[in-house]
Protein backbone atom coordinates (compact mmCIF):
# COMPACT_ATOMS: atom_id res chain seq x y z
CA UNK A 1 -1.12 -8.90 14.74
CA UNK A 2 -4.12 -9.64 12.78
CA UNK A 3 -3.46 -9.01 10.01
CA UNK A 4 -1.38 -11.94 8.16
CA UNK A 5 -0.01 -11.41 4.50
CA UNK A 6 -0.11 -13.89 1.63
CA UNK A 7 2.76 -15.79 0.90
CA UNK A 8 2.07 -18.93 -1.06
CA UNK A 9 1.90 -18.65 -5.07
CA UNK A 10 -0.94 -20.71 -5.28
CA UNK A 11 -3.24 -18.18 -2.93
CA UNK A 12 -1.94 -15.80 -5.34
CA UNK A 13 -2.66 -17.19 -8.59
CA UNK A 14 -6.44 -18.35 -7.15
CA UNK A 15 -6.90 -14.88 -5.85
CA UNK A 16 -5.91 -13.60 -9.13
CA UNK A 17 -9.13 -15.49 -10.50
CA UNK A 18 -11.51 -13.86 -8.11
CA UNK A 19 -13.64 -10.57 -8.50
CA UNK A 20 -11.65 -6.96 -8.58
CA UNK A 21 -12.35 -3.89 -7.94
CA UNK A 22 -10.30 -0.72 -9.24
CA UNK A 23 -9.40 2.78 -8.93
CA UNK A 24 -6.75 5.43 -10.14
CA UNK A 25 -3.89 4.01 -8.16
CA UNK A 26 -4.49 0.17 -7.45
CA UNK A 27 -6.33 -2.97 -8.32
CA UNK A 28 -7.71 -4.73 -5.54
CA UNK A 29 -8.36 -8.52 -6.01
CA UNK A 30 -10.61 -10.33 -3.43
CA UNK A 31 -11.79 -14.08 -2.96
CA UNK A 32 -12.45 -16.50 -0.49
CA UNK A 33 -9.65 -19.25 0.16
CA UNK A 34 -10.81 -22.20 0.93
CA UNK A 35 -8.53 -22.50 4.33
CA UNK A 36 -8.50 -19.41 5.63
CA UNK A 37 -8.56 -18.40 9.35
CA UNK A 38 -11.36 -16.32 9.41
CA UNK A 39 -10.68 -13.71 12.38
CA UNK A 40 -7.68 -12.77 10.81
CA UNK A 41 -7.19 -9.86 7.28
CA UNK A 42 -5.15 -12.11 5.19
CA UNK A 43 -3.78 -9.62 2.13
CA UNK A 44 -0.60 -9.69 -0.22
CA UNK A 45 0.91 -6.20 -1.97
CA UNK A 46 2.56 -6.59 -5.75
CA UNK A 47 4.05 -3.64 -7.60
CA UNK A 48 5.69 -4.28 -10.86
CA UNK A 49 9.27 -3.12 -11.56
CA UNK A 50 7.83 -1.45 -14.08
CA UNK A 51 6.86 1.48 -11.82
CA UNK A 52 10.72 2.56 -10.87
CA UNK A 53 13.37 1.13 -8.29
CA UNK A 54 12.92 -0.75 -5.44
CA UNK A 55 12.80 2.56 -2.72
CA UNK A 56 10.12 3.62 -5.06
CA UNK A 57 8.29 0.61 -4.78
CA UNK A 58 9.25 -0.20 -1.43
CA UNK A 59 7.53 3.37 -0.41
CA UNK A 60 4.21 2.43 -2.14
CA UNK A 61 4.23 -1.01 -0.37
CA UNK A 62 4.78 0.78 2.65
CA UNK A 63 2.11 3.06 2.20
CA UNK A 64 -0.69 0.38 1.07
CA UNK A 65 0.19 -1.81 4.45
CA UNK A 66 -0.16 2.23 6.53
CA UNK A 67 -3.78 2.23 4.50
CA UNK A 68 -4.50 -1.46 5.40
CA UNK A 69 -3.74 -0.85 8.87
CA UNK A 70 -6.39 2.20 8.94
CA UNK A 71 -8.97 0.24 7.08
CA UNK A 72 -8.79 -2.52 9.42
CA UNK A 73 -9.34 -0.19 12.15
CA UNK A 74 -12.15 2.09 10.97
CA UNK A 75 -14.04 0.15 7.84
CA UNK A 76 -15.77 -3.43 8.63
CA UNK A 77 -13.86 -5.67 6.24
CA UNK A 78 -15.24 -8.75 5.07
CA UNK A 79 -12.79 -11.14 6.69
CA UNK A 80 -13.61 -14.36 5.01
CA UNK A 81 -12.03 -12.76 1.80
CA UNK A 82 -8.34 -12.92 1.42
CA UNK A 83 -7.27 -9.72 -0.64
CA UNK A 84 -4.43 -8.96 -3.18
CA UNK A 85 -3.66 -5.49 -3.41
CA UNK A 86 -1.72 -4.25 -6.75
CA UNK A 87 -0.66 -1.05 -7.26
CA UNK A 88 -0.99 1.26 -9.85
CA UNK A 89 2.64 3.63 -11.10
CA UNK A 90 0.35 7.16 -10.25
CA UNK A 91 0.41 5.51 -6.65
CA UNK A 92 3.52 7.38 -6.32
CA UNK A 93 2.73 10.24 -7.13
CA UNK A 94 -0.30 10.94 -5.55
CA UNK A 95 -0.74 12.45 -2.27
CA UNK A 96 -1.31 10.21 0.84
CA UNK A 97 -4.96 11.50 1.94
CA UNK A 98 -6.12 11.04 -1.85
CA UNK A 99 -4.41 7.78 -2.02
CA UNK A 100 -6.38 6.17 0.87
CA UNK A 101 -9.31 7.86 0.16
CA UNK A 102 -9.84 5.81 -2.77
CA UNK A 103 -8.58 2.83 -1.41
CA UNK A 104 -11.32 3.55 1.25
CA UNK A 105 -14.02 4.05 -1.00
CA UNK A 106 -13.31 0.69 -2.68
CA UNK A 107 -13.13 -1.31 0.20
CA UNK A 108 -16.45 -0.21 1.67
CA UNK A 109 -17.86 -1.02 -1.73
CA UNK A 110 -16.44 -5.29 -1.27
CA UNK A 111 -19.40 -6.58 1.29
């Protein structure tokens, strides 16, 4: 597929110390690492235990990779940024359409 998640704790952590960009139901951290393939949407999904159990967080990470999936399709990422997606506890509450939505609107806003 081509789209690759992050793995390492070190891309983390550097992605961490990048630029962000925010909304009601996630956080959305973006940066360049230095050796990246660049034809390929390298992102990683966090959500704290402190939003519930793990089916509750398990949907929400489910959900964010459905969105990813979509964006990668119909939005022209930037590529050469590696992204770290975290989401917010109203992410599970929120209706799915709403939910991307916003996602949408913040990813068209990283060029």
């Amino acid at each position: 597929s081509k789209i690759s998640s992050l793995s390492k704790n070190d891309d983390f952590k550097y992605i961490l110390n990048g630029k962000k960009i925010s909304n009601k139901y996630s956080t959305i951290f973006f940066r360049k690492l230095p050796n990246k393939n660049n034809n390929k949407l390298n992102i990683g999904f966090v959500t704290k235990k402190k939003i519930g159990n793990a089916v509750k967080r398990n949907k929400i990470k489910r959900r964010l990779r459905s969105v990813m999936h979509e964006a990668y399709k119909k939005i022209h990422l930037n590529l050469s940024y590696s992204y770290l997606v975290i989401a917010k506890d109203t992410a599970s509450k929120s209706k799915y359409s709403e939910f991307r939505e916003a996602i949408f609107r913040d990813l068209e806003k990283i060029k």
